[in-house]
C-alpha atoms as a PDB file:
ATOM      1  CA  UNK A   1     166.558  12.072  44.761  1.00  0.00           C
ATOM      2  CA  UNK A   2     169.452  14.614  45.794  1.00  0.00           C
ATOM      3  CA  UNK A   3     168.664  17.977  47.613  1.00  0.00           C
ATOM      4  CA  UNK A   4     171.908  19.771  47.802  1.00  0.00           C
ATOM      5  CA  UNK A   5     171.744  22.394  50.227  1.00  0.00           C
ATOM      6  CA  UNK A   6     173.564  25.287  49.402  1.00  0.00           C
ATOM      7  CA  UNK A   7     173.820  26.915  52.721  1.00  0.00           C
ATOM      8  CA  UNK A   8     175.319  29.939  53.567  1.00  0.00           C
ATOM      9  CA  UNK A   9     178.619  29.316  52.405  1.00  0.00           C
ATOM     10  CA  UNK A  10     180.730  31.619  50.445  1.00  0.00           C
ATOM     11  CA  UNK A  11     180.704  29.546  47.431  1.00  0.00           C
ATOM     12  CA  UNK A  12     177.445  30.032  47.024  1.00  0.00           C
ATOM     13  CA  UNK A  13     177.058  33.643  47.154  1.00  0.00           C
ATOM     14  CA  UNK A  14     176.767  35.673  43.885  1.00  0.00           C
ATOM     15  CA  UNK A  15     177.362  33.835  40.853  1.00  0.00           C
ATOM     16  CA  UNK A  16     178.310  30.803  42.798  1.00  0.00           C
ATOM     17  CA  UNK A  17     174.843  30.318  43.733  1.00  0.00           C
ATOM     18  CA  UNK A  18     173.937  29.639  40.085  1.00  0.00           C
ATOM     19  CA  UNK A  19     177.305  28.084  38.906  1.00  0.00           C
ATOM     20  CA  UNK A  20     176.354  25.020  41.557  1.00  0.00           C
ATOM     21  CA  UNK A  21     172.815  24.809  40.500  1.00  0.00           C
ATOM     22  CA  UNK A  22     174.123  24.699  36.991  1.00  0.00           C
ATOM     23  CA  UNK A  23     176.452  22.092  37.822  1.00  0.00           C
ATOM     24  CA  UNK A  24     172.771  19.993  39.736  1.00  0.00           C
ATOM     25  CA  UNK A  25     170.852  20.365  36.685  1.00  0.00           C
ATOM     26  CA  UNK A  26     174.059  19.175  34.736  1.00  0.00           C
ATOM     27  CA  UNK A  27     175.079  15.939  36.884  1.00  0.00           C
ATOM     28  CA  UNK A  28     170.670  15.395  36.996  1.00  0.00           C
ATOM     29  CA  UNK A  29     170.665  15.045  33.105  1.00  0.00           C
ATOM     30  CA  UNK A  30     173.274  12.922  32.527  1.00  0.00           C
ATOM     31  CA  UNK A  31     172.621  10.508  35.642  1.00  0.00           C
ATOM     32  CA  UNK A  32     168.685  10.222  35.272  1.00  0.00           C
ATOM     33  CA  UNK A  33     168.828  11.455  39.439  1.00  0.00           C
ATOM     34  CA  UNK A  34     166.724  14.091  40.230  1.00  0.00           C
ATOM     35  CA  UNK A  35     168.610  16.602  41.576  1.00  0.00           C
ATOM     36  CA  UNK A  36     167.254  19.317  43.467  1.00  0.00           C
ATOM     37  CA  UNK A  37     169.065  22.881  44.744  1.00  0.00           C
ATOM     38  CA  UNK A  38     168.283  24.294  47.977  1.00  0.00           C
ATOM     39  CA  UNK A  39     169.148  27.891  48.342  1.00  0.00           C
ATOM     40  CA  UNK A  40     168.476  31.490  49.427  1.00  0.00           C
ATOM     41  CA  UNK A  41     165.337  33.146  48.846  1.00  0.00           C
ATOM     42  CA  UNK A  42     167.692  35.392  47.318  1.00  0.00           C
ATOM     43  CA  UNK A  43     169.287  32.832  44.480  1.00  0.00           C
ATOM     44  CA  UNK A  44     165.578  31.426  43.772  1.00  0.00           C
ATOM     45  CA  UNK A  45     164.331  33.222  41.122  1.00  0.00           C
ATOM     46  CA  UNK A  46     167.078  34.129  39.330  1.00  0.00           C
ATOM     47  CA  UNK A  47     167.845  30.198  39.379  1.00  0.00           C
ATOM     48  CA  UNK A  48     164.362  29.442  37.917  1.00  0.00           C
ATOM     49  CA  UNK A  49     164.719  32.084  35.520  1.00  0.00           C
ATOM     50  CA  UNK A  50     167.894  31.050  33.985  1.00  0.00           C
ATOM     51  CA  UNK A  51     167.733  27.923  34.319  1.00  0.00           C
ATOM     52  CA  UNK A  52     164.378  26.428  34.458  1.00  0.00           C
ATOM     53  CA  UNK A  53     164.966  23.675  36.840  1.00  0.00           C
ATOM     54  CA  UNK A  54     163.280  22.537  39.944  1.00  0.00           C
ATOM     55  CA  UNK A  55     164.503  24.731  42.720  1.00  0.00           C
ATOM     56  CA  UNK A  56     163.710  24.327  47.224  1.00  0.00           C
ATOM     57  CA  UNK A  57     164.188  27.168  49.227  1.00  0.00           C
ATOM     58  CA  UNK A  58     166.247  25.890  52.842  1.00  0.00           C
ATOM     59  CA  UNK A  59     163.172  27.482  54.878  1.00  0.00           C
ATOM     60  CA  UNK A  60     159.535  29.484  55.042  1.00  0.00           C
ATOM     61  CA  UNK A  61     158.471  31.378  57.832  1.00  0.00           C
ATOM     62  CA  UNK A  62     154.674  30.769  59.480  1.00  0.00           C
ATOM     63  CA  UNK A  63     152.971  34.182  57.767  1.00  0.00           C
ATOM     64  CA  UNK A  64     151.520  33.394  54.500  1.00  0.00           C
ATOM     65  CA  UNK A  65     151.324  37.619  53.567  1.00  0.00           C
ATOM     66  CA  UNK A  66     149.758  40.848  54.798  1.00  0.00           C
ATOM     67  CA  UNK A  67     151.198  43.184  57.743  1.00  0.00           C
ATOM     68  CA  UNK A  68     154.743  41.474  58.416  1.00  0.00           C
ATOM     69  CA  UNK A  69     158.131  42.494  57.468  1.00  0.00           C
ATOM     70  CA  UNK A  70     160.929  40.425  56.809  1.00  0.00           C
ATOM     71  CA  UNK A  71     159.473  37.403  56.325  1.00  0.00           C
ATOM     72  CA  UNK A  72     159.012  34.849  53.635  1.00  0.00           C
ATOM     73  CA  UNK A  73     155.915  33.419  52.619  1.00  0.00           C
ATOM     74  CA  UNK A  74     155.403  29.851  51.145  1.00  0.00           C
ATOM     75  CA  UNK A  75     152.585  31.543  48.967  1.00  0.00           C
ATOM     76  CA  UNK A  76     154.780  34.141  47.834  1.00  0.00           C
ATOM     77  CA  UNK A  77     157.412  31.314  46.784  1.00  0.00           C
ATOM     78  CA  UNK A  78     154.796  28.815  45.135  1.00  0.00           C
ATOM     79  CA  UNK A  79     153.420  32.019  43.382  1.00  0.00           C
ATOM     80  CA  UNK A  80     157.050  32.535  41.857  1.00  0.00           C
ATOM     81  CA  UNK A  81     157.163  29.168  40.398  1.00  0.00           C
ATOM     82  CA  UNK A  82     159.901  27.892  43.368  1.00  0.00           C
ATOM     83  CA  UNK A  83     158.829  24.301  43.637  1.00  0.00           C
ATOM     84  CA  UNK A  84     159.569  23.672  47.707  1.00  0.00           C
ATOM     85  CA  UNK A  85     161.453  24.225  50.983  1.00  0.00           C
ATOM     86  CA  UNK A  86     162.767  22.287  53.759  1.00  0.00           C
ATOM     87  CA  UNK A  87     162.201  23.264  57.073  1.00  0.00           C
ATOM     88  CA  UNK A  88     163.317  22.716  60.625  1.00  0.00           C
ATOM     89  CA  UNK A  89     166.662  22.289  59.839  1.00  0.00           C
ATOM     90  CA  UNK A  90     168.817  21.691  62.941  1.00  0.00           C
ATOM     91  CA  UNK A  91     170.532  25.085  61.987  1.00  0.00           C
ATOM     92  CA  UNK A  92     167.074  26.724  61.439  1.00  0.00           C
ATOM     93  CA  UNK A  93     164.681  25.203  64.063  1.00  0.00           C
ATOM     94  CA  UNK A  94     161.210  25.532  63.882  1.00  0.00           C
ATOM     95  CA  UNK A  95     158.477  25.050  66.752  1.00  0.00           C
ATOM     96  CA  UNK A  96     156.544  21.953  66.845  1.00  0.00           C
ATOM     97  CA  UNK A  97     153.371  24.198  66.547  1.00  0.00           C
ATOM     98  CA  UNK A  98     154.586  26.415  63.714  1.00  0.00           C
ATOM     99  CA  UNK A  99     155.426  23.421  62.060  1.00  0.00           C
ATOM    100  CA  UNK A 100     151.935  21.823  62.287  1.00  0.00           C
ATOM    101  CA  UNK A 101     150.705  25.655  61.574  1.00  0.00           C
ATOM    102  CA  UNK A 102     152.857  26.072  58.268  1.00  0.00           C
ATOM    103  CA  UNK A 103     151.713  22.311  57.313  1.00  0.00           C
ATOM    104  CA  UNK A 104     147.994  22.638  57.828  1.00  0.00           C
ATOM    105  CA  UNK A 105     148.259  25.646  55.321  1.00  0.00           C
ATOM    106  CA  UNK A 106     150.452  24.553  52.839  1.00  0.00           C
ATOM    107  CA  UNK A 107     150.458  25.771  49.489  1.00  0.00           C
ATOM    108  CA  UNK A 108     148.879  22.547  47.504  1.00  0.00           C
ATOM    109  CA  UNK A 109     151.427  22.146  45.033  1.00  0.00           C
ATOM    110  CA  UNK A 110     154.086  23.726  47.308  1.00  0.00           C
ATOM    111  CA  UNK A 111     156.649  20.568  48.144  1.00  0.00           C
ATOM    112  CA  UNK A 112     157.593  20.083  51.878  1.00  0.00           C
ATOM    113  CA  UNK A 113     160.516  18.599  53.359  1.00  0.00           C
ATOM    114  CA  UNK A 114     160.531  18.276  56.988  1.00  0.00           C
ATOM    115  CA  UNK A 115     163.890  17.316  58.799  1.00  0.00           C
ATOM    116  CA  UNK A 116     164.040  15.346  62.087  1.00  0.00           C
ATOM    117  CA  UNK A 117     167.065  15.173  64.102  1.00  0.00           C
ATOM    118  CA  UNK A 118     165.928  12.005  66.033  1.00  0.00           C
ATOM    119  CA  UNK A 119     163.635   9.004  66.236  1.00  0.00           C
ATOM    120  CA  UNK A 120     162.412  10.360  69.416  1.00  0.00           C
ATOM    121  CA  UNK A 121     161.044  13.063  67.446  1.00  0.00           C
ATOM    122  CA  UNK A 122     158.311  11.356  66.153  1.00  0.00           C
ATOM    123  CA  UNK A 123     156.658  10.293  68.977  1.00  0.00           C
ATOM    124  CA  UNK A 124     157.246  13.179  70.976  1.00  0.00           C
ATOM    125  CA  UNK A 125     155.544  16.009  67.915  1.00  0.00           C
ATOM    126  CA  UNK A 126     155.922  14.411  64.347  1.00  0.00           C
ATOM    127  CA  UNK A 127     154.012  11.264  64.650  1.00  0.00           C
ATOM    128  CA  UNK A 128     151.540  12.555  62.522  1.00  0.00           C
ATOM    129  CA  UNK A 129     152.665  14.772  60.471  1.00  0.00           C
ATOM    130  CA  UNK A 130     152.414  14.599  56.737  1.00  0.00           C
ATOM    131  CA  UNK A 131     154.571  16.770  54.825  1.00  0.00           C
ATOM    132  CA  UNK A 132     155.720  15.445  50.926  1.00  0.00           C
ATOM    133  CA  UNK A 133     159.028  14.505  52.537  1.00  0.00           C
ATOM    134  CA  UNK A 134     160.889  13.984  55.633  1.00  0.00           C
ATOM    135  CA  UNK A 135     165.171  14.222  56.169  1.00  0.00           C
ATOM    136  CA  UNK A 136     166.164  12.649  58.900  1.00  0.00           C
ATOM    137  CA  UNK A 137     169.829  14.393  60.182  1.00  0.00           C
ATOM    138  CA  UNK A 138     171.223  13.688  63.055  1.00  0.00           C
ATOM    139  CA  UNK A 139     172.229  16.848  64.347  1.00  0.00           C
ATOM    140  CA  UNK A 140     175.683  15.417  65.488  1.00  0.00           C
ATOM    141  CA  UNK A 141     176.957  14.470  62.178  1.00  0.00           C
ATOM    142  CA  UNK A 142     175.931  17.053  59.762  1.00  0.00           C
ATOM    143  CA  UNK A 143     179.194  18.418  58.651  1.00  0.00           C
ATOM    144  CA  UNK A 144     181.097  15.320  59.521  1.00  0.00           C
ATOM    145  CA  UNK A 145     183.883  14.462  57.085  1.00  0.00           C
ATOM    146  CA  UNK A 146     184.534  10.914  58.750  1.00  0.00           C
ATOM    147  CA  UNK A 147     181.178   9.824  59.809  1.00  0.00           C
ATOM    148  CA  UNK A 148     177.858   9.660  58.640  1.00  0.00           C
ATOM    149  CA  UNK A 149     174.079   9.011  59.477  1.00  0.00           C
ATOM    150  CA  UNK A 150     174.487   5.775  57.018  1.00  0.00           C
ATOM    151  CA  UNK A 151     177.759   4.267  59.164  1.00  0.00           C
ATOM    152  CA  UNK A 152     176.964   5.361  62.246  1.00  0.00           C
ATOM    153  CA  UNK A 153     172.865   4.997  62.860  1.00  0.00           C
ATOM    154  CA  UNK A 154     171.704   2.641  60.147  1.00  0.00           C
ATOM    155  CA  UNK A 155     169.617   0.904  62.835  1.00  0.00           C
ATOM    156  CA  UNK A 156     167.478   4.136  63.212  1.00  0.00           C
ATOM    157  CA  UNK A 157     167.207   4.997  59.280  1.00  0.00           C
ATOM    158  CA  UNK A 158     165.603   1.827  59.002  1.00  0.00           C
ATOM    159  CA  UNK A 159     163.327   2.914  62.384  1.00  0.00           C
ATOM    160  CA  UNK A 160     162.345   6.306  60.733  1.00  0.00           C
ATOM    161  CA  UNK A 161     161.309   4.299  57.000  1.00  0.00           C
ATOM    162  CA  UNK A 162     159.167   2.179  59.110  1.00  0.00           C
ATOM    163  CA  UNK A 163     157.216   5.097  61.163  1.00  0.00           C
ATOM    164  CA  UNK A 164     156.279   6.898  57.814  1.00  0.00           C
ATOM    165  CA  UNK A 165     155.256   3.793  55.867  1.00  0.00           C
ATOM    166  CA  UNK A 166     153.614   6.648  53.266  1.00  0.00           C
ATOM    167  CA  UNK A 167     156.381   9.285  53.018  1.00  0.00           C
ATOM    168  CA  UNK A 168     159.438   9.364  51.571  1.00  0.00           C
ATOM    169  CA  UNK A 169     162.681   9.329  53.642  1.00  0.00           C
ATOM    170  CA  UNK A 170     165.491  11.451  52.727  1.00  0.00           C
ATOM    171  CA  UNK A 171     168.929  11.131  54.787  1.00  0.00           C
ATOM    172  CA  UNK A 172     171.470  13.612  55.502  1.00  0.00           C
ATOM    173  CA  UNK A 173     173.998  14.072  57.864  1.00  0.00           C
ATOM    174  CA  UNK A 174     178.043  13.433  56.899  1.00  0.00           C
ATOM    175  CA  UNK A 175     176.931  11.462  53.505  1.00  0.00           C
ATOM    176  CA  UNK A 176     179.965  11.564  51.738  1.00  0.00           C
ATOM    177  CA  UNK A 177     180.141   8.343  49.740  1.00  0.00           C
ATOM    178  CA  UNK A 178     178.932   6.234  47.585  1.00  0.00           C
ATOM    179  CA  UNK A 179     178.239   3.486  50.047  1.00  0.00           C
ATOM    180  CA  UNK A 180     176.856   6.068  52.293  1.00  0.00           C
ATOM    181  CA  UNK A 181     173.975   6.703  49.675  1.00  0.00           C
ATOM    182  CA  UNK A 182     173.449   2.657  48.581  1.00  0.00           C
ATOM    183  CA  UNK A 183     173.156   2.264  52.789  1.00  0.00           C
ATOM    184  CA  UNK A 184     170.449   4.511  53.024  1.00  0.00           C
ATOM    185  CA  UNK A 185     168.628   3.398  49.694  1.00  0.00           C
ATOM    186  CA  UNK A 186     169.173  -0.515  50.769  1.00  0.00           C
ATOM    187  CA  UNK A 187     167.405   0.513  54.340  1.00  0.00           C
ATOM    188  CA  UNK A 188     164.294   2.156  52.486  1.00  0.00           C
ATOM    189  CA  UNK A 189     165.302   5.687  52.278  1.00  0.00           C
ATOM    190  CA  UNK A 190     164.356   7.573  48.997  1.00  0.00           C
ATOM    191  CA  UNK A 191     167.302   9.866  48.650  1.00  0.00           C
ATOM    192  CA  UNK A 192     169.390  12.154  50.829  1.00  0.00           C
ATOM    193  CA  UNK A 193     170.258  15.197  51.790  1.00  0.00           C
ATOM    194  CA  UNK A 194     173.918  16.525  51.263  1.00  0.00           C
ATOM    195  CA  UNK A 195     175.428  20.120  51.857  1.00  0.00           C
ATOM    196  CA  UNK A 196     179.094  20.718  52.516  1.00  0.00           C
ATOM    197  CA  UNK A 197     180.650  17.724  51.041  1.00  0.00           C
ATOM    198  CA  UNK A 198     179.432  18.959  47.623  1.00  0.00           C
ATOM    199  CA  UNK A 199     179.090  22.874  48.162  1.00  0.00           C
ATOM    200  CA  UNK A 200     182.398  22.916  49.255  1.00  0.00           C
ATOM    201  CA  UNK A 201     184.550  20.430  47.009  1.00  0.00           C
ATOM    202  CA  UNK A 202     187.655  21.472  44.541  1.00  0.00           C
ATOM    203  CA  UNK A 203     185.390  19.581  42.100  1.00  0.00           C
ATOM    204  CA  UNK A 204     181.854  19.581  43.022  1.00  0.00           C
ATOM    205  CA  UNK A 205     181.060  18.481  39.663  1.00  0.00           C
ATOM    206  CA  UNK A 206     182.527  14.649  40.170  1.00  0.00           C
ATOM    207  CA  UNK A 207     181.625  14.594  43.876  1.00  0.00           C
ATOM    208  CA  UNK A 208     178.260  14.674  42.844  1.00  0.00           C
ATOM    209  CA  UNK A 209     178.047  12.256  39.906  1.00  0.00           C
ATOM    210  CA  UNK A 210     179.731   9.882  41.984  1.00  0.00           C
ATOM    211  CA  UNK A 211     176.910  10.138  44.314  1.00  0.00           C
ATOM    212  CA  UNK A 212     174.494  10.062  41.761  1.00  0.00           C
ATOM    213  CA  UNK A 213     176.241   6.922  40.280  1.00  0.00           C
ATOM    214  CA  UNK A 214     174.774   5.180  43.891  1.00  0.00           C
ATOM    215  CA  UNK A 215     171.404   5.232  42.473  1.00  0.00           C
END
């Protein structure tokens, strides 16, 4: 599995938002990899709607609906056919407690991803946690064009597989390889997490087969 989170980068906003997710359903079909866009709450729908492929949204807020303004609700996604979100990003922290809050009334066949920036982590407030999914991204190396989770902390992938034994393991954090990807998948890990290295390429298109091609 692939999420490819779209960000807020420029490339991404108007018809760029559904040109990429175009190019993830695309690079999905012809690789057998699920592929999986991450985007606005504003590029959801209209993704679903034209084209009819399993779409994340990069966060939810802790108010499922009523009295609050500006806020968006997991029911209010799951109810509009969008399939999941991630949440706690390192750029969109969430408190341990809203976490646990937002988990304990998930939408049943609303998909979770919960990221983790380090193995401490999960002893100090997601030991027992159980969302669908959990991304571990070291905060350091998101972004990093040289260095990624896979070369740099391999040791702790490996750490994180073993204290969810039951959940799948996505990695993020400066993948920008092949060998990144086969790293993570040799060490148990059932996919990763990627953002700029794709949303941001002259050819997004080929960056992300060739990841795919790691599967």
């Amino acid at each position: 599995m692939i999420l490819v989170n779209f960000k807020l980068y420029k490339e991404t906003f108007g018809d760029g938002a559904l040109k990429l997710a175009e190019i993830c359903k695309k690079v999905s079909q012809e690789s057998g990899v699920k592929i999986i866009p991450v985007v606005s709450a504003l590029d959801a729908v209209r993704i679903k709607e034209k084209l009819d492929m399993e779409v994340y949204l990069q966060t939810v807020d802790e108010f499922d609906e009523g009295a609050k303004t500006g806020f968006i609700s997991s029911n209010q996604a799951e109810s509009l056919k969008i399939e999941g979100s991630i949440l706690n990003h390192s750029e969109h922290q969430i408190k341990p407690g809203t976490i646990k809050k937002l988990l304990k009334n998930w939408p049943k066949n609303f998909k979770s991803v919960v990221c983790i920036s380090s193995l401490g982590q999960t002893e100090r407030w997601a030991k027992n946690i159980k969302p669908n999914m959990i991304a571990y991204e070291p905060k350091e190396l998101i972004g990093n064009k040289d260095k990624s989770v896979a070369s740099e902390k391999p040791e702790i992938i490996k750490k994180i597989v073993e204290k969810y034994p039951e959940i799948p393991i996505l990695v993020g954090a400066g993948i920008h390889s092949k060998e990144d990807v086969r790293v993570s998948l040799k060490l148990g890990a059932k996919g990763v997490l990627i953002s700029s290295f794709i949303v941001k390429a002259k050819d997004p298109e080929k960056e992300l087969a060739e990841i795919a091609s790691a599967f």
